[in-house]
Protein backbone atom coordinates (compact mmCIF):
# COMPACT_ATOMS: atom_id res chain seq x y z
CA UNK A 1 49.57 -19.05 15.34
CA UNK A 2 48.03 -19.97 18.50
CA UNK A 3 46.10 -16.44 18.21
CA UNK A 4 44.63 -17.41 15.02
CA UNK A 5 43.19 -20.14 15.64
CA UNK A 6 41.54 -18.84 18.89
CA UNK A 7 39.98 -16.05 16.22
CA UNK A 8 39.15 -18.42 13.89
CA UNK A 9 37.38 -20.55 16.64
CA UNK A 10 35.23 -18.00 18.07
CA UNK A 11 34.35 -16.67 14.33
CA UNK A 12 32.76 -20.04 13.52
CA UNK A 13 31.37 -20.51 16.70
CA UNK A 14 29.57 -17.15 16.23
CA UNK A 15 28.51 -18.15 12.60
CA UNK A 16 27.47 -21.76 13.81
CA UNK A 17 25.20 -19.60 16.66
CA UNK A 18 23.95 -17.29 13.74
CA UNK A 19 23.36 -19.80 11.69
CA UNK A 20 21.13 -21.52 14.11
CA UNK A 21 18.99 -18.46 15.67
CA UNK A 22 18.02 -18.21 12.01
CA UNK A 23 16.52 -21.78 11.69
CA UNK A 24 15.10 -21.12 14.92
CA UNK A 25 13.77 -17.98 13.95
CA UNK A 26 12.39 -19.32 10.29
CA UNK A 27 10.56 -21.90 12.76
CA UNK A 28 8.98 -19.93 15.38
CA UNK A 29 7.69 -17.84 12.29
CA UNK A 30 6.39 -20.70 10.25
CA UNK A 31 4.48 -22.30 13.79
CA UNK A 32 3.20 -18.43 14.96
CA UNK A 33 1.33 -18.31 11.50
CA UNK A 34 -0.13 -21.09 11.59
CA UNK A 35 -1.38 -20.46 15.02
CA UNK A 36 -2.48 -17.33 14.01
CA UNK A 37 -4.51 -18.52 11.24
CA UNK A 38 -6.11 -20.69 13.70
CA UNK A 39 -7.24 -17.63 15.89
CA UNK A 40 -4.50 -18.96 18.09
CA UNK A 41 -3.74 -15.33 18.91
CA UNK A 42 -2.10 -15.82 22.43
CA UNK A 43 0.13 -18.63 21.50
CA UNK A 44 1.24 -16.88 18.25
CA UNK A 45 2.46 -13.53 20.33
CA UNK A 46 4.82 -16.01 22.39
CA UNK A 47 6.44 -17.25 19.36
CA UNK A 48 6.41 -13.84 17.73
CA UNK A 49 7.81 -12.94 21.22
CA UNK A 50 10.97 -15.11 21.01
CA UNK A 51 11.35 -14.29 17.05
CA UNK A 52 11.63 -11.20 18.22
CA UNK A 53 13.92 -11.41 20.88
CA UNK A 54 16.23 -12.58 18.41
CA UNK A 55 16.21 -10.01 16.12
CA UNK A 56 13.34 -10.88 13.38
CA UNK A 57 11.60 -7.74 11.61
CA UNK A 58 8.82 -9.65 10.41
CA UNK A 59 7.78 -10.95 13.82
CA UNK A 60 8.06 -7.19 15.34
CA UNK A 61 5.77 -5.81 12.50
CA UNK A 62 3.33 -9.10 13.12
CA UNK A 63 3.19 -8.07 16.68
CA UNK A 64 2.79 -4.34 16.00
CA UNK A 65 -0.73 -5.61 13.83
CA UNK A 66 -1.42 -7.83 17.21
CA UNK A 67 -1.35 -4.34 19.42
CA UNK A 68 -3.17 -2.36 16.54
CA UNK A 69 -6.13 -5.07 16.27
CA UNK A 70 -6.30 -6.36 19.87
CA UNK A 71 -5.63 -9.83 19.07
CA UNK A 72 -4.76 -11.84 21.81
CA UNK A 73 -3.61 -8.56 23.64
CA UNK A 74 -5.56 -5.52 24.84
CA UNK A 75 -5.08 -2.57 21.82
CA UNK A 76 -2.14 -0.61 22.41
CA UNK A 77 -1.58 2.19 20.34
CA UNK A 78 1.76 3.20 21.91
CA UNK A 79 3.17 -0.55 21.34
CA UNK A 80 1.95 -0.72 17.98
CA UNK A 81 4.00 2.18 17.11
CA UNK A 82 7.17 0.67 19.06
CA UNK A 83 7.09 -2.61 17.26
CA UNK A 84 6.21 -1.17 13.90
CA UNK A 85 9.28 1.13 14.06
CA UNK A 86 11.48 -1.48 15.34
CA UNK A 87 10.42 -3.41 12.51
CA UNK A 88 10.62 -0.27 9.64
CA UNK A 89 14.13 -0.20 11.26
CA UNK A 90 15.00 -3.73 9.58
CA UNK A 91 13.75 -2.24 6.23
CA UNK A 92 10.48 -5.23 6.74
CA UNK A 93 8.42 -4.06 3.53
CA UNK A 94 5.21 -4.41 4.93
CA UNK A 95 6.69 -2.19 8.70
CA UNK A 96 7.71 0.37 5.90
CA UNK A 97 4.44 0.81 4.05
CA UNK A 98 2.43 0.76 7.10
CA UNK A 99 4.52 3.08 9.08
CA UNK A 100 4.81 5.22 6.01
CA UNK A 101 1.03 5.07 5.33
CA UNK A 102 0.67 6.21 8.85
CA UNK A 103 2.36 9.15 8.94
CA UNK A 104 0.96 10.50 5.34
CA UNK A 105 -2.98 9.51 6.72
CA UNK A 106 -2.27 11.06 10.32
CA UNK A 107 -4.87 8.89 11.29
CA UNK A 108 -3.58 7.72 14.68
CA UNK A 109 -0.54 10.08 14.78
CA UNK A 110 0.46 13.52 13.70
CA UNK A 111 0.77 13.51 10.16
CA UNK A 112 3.99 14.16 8.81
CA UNK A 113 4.89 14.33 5.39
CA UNK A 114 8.53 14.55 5.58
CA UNK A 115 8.65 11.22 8.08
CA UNK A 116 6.20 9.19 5.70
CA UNK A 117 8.26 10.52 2.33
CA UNK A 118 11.22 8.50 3.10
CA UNK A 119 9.33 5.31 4.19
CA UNK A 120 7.15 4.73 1.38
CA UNK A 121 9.87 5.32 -1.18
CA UNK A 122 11.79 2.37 0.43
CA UNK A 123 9.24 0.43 -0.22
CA UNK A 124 8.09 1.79 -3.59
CA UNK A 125 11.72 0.74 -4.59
CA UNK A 126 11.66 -2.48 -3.59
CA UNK A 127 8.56 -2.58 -5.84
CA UNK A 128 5.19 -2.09 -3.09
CA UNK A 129 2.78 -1.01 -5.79
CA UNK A 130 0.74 1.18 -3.16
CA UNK A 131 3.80 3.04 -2.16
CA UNK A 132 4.70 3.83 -5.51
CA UNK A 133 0.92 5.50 -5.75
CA UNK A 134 2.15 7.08 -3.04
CA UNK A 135 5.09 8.42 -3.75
CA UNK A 136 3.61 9.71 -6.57
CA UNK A 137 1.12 11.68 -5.11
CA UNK A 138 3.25 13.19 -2.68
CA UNK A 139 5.57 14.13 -5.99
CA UNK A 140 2.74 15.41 -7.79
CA UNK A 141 1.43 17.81 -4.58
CA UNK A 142 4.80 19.00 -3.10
CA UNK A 143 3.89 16.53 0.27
CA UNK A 144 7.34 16.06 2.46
CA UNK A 145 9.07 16.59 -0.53
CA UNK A 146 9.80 19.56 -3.53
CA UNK A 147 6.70 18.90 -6.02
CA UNK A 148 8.25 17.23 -9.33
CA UNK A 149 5.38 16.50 -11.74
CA UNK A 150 7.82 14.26 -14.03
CA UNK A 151 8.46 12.38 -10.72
CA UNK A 152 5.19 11.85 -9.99
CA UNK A 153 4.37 10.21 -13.36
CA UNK A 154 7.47 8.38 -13.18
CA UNK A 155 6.21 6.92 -10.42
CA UNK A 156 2.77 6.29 -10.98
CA UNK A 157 3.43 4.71 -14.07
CA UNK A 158 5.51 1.66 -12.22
CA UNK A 159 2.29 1.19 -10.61
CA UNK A 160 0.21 1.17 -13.91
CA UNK A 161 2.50 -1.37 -15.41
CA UNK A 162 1.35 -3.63 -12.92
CA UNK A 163 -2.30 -2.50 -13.73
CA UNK A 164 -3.02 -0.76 -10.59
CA UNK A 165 -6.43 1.18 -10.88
CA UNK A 166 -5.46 3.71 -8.59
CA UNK A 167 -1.88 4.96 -10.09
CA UNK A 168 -4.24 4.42 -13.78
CA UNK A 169 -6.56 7.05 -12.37
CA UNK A 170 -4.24 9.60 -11.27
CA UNK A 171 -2.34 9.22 -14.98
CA UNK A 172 -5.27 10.09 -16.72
CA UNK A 173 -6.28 12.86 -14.75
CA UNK A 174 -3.06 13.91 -15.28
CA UNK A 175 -3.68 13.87 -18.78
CA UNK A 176 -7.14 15.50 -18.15
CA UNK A 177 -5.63 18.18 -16.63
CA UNK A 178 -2.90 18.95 -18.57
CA UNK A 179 -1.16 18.86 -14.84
CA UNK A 180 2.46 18.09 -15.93
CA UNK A 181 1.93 16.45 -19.19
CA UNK A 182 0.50 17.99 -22.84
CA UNK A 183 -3.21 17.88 -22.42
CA UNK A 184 -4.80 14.65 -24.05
CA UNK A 185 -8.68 13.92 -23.46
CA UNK A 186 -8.21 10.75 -25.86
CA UNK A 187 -5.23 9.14 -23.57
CA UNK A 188 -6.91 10.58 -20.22
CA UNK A 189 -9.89 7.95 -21.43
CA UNK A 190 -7.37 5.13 -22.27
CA UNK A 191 -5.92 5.24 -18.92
CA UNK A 192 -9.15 5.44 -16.81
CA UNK A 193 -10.81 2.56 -19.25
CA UNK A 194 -7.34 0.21 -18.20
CA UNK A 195 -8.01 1.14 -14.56
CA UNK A 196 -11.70 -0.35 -14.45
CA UNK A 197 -11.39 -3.96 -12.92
CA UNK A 198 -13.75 -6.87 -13.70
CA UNK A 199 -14.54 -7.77 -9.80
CA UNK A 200 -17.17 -7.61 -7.23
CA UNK A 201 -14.88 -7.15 -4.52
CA UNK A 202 -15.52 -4.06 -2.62
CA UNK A 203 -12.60 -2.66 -3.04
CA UNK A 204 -12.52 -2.89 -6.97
CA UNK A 205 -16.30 -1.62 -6.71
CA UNK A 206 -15.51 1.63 -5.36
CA UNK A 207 -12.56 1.94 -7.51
CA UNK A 208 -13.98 1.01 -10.25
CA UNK A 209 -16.88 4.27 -9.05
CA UNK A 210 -14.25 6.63 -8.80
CA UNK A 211 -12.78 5.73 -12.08
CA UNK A 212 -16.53 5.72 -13.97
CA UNK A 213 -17.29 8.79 -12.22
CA UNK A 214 -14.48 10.24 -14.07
CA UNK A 215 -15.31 8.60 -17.62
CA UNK A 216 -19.04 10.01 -17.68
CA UNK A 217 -17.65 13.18 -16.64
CA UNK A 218 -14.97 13.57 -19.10
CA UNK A 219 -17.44 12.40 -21.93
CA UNK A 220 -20.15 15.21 -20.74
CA UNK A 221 -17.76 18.23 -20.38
CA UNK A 222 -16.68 17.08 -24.17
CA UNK A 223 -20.29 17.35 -25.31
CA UNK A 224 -20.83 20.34 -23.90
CA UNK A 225 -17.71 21.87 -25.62
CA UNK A 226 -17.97 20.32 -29.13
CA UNK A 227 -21.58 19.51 -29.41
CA UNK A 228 -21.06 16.28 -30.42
CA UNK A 229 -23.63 13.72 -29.58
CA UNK A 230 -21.64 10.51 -29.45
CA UNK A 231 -19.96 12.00 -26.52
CA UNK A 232 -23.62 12.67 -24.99
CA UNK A 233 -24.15 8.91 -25.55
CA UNK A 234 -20.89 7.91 -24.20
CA UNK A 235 -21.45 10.36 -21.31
CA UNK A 236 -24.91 8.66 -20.55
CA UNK A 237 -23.90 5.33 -20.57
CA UNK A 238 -21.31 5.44 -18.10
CA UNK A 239 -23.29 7.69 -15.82
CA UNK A 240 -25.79 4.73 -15.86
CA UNK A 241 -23.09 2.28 -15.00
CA UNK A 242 -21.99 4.71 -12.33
CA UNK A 243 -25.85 4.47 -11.24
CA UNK A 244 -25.53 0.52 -11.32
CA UNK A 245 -22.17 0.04 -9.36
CA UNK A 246 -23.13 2.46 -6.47
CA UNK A 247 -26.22 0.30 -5.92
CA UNK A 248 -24.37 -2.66 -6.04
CA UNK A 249 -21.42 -1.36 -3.74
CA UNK A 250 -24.59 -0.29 -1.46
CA UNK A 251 -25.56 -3.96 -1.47
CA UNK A 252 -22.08 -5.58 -0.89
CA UNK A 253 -21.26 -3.33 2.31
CA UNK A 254 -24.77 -3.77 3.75
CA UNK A 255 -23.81 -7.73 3.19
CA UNK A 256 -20.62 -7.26 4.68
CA UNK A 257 -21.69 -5.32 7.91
CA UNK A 258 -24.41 -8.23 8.68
């Protein structure tokens, strides 16, 4: 009996410590964001520090950006990777769609398809619209993984029910194409028309160029095969608008560089 309650002692006294290193941990996060957001970037790594010293995810994978950006610390490539894995290892979201991201890009690292594969669909599960582009391209291409075209427009269509220009894009080529799907020039326009965002961000600009691009290209190739003028017109107008939005994208990243 004596035994028991010696267990049963010890297990509360462990849940009473867990219990606490998770306020604690909930507070250092809340007071190293807020410092951060002030350009407090010193004082934020020491609380990110001690979050991470007891076991937080999300204050490994906010260090990791620290090391990639040189905030407050010298860039560290090598750390950056440390920290970011550490984090992916707690399944953090954002440590799985970066590492992931890093691995397809091979940007700072080799590029490996078959490490990134795994990463992004973790977080295409858990619902990371960009992953689930992702995924879908890798699906669609054979990239760390066997190519499975019904996959990939699985995939790609959980992104375009959230409206997601990019995953909207690679559905209508799709349907362009005839790459996995019956061919269908009508729904190929339907889904590149969805993907075109009303925004001046730059961002949305140059998707919004790469989804035009497609529309007056689509409407040409269709005049050229039937003959038929109102895809001419079509074709014209959006290669005007295509004409319009590169100046303007022209003009937003020459504001944004001064």
């Amino acid at each position: 009996m004596k035994n028991l309650k010696s267990i049963f002692l010890i297990f509360s006294l462990l849940f009473v410590s867990a219990c606490n290193d998770k306020e604690d941990v909930k507070s250092l996060l809340k007071q190293a964001d807020a410092l951060y957001n002030e350009k407090s970037f010193v004082e934020a790594r020491k609380l990110w520090d001690k979050a991470a010293d007891l076991g937080s995810g999300e204050a490994e994978y906010k260090l990791s950006k620290l090391y990639a950006l040189g905030q407050g610390v010298d860039e560290n490539t090598k750390l950056y990777f440390e920290y970011l894995e550490k984090s992916a290892n707690k399944d953090e979201l954002e440590a799985l769609k970066t590492l992931g991201e890093e691995y397809y890009a091979g940007r700072v690292i080799t590029r490996d398809y078959g490490k990134a594969f795994p990463l992004l669909k973790k977080a295409a599960i858990r619902g990371d619209i960009e992953s689930q582009v992702q995924l879908g391209r890798m699906y669609e291409y054979g990239y760390g993984v066997e190519k499975n075209l019904e996959k990939a427009l699985e995939w790609y269509k959980k992104a375009a029910n959230e409206n997601d220009s990019s995953a909207l894009l690679e559905i209508g080529r799709m349907y362009r194409d005839g790459h996995g799907v019956k061919k269908d020039i009508d729904r190929a326009i339907s889904y590149f028309e969805r993907g075109i965002k009303d925004s001046d961000k730059i961002i949305d600009v140059s998707s919004n160029l790469d989804i035009i691009f497609e529309l007056a290209s689509i409407y040409l190739e269709e005049f050229n095969r039937t003959g038929d003028t109102q895809y001419y017109n079509k074709g014209m107008y959006w290669s005007n608008k295509y004409k319009e939005l590169l100046k303007k994208e022209k003009e937003l990243f020459s504001k944004f560089s001064n």
